[in-house]
Protein backbone atom coordinates (compact mmCIF):
# COMPACT_ATOMS: atom_id res chain seq x y z
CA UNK A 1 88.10 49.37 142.69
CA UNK A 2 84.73 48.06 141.69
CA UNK A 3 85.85 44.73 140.78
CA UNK A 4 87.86 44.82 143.94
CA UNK A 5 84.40 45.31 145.33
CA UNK A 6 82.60 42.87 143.59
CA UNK A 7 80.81 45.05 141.80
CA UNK A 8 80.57 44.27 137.95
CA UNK A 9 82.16 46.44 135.55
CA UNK A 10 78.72 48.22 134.92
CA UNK A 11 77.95 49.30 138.47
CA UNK A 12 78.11 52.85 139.74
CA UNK A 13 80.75 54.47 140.28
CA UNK A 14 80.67 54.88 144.15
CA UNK A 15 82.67 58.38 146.27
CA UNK A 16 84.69 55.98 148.33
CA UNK A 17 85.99 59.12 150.12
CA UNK A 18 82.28 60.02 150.46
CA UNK A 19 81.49 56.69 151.79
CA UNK A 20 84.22 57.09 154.50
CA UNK A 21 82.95 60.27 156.06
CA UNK A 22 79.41 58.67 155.86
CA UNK A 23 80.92 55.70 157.92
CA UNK A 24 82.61 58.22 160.15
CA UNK A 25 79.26 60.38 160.63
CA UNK A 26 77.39 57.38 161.39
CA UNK A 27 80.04 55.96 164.14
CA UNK A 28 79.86 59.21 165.87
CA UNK A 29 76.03 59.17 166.05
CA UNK A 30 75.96 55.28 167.69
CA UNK A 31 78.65 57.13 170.16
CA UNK A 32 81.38 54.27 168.93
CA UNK A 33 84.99 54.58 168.93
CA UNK A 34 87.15 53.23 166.33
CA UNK A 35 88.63 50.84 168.87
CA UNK A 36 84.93 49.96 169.39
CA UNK A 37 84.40 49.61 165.62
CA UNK A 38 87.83 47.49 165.34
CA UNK A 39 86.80 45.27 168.77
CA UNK A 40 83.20 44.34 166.89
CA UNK A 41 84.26 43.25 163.39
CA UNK A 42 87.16 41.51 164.48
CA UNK A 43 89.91 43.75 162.57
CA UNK A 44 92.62 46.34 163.15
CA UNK A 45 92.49 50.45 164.65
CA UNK A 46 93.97 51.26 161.69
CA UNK A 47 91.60 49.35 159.21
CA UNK A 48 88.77 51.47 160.63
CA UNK A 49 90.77 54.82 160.37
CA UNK A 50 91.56 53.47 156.39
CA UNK A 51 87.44 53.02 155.68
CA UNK A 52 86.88 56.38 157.34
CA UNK A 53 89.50 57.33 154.75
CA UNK A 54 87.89 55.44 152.21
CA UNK A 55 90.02 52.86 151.53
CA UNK A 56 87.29 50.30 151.08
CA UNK A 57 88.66 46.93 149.96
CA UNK A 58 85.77 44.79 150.56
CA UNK A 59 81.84 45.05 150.15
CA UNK A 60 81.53 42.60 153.10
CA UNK A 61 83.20 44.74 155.20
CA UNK A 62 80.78 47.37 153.77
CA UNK A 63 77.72 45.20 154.45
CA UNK A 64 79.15 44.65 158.74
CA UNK A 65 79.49 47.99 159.33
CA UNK A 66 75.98 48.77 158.13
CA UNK A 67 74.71 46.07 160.35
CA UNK A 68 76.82 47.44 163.28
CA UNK A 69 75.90 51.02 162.54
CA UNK A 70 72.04 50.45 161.64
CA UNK A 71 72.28 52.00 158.59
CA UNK A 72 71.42 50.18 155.55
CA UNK A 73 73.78 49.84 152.95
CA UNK A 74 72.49 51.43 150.16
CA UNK A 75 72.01 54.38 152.75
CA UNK A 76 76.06 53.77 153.34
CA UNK A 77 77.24 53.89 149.95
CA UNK A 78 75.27 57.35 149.77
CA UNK A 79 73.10 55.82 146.35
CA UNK A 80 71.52 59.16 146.17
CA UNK A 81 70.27 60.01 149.09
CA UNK A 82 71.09 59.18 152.73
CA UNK A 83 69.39 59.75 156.21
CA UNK A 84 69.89 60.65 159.75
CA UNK A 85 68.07 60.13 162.18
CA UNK A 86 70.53 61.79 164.83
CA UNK A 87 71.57 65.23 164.63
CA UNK A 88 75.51 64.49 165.52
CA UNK A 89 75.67 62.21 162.16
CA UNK A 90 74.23 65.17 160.41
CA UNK A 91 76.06 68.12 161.71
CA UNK A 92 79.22 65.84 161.01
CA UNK A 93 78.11 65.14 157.38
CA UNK A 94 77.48 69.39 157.38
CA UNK A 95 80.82 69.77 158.34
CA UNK A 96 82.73 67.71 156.03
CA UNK A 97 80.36 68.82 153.06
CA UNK A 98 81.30 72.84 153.94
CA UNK A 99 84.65 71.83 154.04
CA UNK A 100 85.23 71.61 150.29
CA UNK A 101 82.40 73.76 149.74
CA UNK A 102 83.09 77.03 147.35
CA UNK A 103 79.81 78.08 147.65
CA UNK A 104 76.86 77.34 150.86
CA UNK A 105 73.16 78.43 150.13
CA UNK A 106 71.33 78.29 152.73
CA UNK A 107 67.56 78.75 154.67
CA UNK A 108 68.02 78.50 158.66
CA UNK A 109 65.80 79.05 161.51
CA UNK A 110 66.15 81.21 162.38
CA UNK A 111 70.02 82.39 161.32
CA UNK A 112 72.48 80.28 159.94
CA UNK A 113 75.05 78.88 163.10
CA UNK A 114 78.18 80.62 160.86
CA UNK A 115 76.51 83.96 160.68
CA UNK A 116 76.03 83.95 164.81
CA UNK A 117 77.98 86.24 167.26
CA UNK A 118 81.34 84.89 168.70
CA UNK A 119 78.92 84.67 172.01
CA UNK A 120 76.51 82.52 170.54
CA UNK A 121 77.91 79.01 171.23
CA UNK A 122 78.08 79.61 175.13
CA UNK A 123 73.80 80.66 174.67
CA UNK A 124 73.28 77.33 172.68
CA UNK A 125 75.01 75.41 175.16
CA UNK A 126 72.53 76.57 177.73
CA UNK A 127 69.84 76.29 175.67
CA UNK A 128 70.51 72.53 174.49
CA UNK A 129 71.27 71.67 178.17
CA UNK A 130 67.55 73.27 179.35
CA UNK A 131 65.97 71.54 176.18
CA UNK A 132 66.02 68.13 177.33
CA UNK A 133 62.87 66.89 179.42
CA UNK A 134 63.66 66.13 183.20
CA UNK A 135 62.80 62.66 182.28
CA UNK A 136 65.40 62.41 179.51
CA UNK A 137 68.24 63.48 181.93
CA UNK A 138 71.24 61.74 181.53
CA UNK A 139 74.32 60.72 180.06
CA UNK A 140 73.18 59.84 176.43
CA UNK A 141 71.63 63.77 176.17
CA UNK A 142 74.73 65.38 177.80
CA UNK A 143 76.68 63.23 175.18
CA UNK A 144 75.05 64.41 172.48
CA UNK A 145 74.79 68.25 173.30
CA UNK A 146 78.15 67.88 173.68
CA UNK A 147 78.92 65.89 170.52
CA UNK A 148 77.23 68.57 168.62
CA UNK A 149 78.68 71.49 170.00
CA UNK A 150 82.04 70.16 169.25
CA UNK A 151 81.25 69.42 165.64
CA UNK A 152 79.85 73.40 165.41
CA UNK A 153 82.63 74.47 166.44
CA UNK A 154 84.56 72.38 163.74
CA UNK A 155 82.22 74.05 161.62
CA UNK A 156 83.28 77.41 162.73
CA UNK A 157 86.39 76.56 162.33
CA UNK A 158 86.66 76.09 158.80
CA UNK A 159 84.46 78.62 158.04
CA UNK A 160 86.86 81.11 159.05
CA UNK A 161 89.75 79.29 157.86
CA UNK A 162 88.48 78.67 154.39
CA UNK A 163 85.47 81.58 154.11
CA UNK A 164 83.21 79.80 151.28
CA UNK A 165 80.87 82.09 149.85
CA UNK A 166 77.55 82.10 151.57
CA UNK A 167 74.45 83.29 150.62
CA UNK A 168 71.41 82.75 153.62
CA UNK A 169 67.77 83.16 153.71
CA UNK A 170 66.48 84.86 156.94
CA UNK A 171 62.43 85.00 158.06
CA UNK A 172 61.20 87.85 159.11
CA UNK A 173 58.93 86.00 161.03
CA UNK A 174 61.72 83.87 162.49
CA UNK A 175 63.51 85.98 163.73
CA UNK A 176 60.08 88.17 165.76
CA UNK A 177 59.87 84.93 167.39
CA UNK A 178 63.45 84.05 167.97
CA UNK A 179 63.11 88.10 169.64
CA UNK A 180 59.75 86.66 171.67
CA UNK A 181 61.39 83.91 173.17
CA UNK A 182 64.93 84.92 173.79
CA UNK A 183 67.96 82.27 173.64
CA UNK A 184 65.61 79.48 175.79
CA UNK A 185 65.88 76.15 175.69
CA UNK A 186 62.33 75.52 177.21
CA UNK A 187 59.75 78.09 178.01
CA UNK A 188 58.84 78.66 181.67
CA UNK A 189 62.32 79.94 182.93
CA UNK A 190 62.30 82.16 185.68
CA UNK A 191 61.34 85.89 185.14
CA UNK A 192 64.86 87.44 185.38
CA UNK A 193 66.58 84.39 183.03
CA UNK A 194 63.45 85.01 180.74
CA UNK A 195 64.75 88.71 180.21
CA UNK A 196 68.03 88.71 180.15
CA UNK A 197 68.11 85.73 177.70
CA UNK A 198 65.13 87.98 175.54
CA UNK A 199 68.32 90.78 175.74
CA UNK A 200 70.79 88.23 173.99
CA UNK A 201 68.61 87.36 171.31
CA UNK A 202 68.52 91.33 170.82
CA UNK A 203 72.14 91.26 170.66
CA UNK A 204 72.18 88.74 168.44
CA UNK A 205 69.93 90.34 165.97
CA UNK A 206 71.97 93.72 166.27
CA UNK A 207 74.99 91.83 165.10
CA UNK A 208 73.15 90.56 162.01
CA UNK A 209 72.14 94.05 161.48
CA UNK A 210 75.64 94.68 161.48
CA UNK A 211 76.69 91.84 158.84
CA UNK A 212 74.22 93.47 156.76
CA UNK A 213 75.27 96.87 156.84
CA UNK A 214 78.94 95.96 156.37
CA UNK A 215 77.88 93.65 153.22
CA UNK A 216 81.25 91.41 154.23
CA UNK A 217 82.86 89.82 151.16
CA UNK A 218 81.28 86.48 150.09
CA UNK A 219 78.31 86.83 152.42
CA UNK A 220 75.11 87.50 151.18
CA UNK A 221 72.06 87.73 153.41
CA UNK A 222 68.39 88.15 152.11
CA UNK A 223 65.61 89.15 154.73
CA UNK A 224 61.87 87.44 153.50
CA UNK A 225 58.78 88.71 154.44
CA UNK A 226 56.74 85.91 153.19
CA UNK A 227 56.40 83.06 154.88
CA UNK A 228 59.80 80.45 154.43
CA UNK A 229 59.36 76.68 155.19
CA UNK A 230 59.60 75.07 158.22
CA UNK A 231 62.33 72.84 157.61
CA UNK A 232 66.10 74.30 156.81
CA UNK A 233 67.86 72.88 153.77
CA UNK A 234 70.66 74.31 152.06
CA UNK A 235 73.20 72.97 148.80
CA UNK A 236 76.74 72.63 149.28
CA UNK A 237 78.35 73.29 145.49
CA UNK A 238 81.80 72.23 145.32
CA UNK A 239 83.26 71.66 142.39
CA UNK A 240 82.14 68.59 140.46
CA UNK A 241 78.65 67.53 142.93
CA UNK A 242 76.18 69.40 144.50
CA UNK A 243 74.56 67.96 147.99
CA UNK A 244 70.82 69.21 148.86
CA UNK A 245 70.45 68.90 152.61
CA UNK A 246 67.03 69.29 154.43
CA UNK A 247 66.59 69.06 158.47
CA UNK A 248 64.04 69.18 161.09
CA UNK A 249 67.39 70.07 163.39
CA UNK A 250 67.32 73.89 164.97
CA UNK A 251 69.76 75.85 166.72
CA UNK A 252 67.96 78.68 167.21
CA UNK A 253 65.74 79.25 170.54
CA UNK A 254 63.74 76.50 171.74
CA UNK A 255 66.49 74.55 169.77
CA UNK A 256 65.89 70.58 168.79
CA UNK A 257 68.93 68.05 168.65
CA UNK A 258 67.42 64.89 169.75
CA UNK A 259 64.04 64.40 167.33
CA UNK A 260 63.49 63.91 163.20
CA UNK A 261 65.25 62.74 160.57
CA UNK A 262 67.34 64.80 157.81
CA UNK A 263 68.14 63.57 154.47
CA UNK A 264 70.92 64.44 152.31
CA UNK A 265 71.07 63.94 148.43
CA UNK A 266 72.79 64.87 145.39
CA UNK A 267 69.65 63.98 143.41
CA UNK A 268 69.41 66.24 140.72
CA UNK A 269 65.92 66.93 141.02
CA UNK A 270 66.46 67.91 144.43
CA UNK A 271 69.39 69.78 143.50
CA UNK A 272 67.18 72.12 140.31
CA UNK A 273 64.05 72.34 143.06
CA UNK A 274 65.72 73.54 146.20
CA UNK A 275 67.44 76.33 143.73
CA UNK A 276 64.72 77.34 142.27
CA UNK A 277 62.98 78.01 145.29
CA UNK A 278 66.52 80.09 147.26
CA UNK A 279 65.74 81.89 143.29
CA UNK A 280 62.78 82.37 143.82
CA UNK A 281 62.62 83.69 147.81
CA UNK A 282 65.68 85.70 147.08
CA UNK A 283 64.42 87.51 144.37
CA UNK A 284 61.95 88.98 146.81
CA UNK A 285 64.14 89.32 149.71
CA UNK A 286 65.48 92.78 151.26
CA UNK A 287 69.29 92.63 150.72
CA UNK A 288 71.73 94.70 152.69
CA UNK A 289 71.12 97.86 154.32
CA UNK A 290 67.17 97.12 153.51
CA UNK A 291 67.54 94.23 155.30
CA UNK A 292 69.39 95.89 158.55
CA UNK A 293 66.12 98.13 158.25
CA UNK A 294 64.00 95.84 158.36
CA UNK A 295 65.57 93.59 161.45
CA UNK A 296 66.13 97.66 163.00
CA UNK A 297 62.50 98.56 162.90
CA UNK A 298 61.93 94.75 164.61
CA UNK A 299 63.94 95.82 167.57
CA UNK A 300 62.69 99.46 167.61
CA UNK A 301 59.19 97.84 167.86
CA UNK A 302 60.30 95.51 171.01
């Protein structure tokens, strides 16, 4: 395949499958169809659906699509690190990486989308439509709240179907501010919203209370009381390559989908850093029924 590519016989070895779901991520962030993709480079419906599949016969091809997409194409061919700059590209890319996954580690603000309530995804869509400014009102922001609750619930999806081990980092600080706020999209709602959204985001913690105490199989949750960066990042291990994923994108109240740029990598520093720090926070962490303490005495206080 690399000489197919024109690659010498001493280049990389390139994740053509990889590549596809890149090209596929990307597509869906630019808010292209395939017949869109097919219309611009002059070729066939099903061409496009074989790159997405990565069946990549030509580097050429390659080296349009980046052009189309505005991507570059080292960035493309995933050469150890790629980049998003919109949040349906990356939930896509989360989605396909969880779904070989055996094992998700994780640090969320302020709890991890799979861990959420069955009622959560009708909050976030509230809360992504009240996020955007008056001024940004419009088509392109209803397409991409849209976009990305679709993908999430892909996400869930699979990770009922499939039920990778998970093991999640929760702030304790997080989550007094995720109780502060409530499930808002913007502050300054009306009085009575402002309360009865502050009374989800109690449910919400209750249920994680709940996860803890019933210490589900292949679910591990740790609850820090030191502070926990700002950004989320988890590692995807599935069997053969490990992914490192960092994001500025939130779900949680006063949730961002349109702003920052994530990065992706199997970079094996990366990879040894990011675990040593989950190591290193989870070691500390209160596991469990400590944990459900913990979060209890949070909602005793409010």
């Amino acid at each position: 395949m690399a000489e197919v590519l024109g690659f010498r016989k001493t280049a990389p070895t390139f994740d053509f499958l990889a590549i596809g779901e890149r090209l596929r991520a990307y597509r869906m962030a630019r808010g292209l169809r395939s017949d869109d993709i097919a219309e611009r480079l002059a070729i066939s419906r099903a061409a496009v659906y074989n790159l997405e599949r990565g069946e990549i016969v030509k580097i050429e091809t390659l080296e349009r699509l980046a052009a189309l997409l505005e991507v570059t194409l080292p960035n493309l061919l995933g050469v150890e690190s790629e980049y998003h700059d919109s949040a349906v590209s990356y939930f896509e890319r989360m989605r396909q990486l969880e779904s070989r996954s055996t094992r998700i580690l994780a640090n969320f603000d302020p709890i991890s989308f799979l861990l959420t309530s069955e009622a959560y995804p009708q909050h976030l869509r509230s809360m992504l439509d009240e996020s955007v400014p008056d001024e940004l009102v419009g088509e392109s922001s209803k397409r991409i709240n849209s976009d990305v609750l679709k993908i999430l619930a892909a996400r869930r999806k699979v990770f009922e179907q499939q039920r990778p081990s998970i093991l999640s980092l929760i702030g304790l600080r997080q989550i007094e501010q995720f109780l502060h706020h409530g499930l808002v999209g913007r502050l300054g709602l009306p009085s009575g919203v402002q309360l009865e959204r502050k009374l989800a985001a109690r449910k919400e913690v209750a249920h994680m209370i709940e996860v803890l105490n019933s210490d589900p199989i292949g679910v591990q949750v740790g609850i820090v009381t030191d502070n926990l960066p700002s950004e989320t990042f988890q590692i995807f291990e599935e069997p053969g390559s490990q992914h490192v994923a960092v994001s500025p994108f939130r779900l949680g109240e006063l949730p961002n989908v349109r702003t920052g740029i994530a990065t992706i990598t199997t970079s094996a520093d990366a990879v040894a850093m990011y675990r040593g720090l989950i190591e290193r926070v989870w070691a500390g962490s209160a596991k469990g029924r400590d944990g459900a303490k913990l979060l209890q005495l949070l909602l005793d206080r409010g």
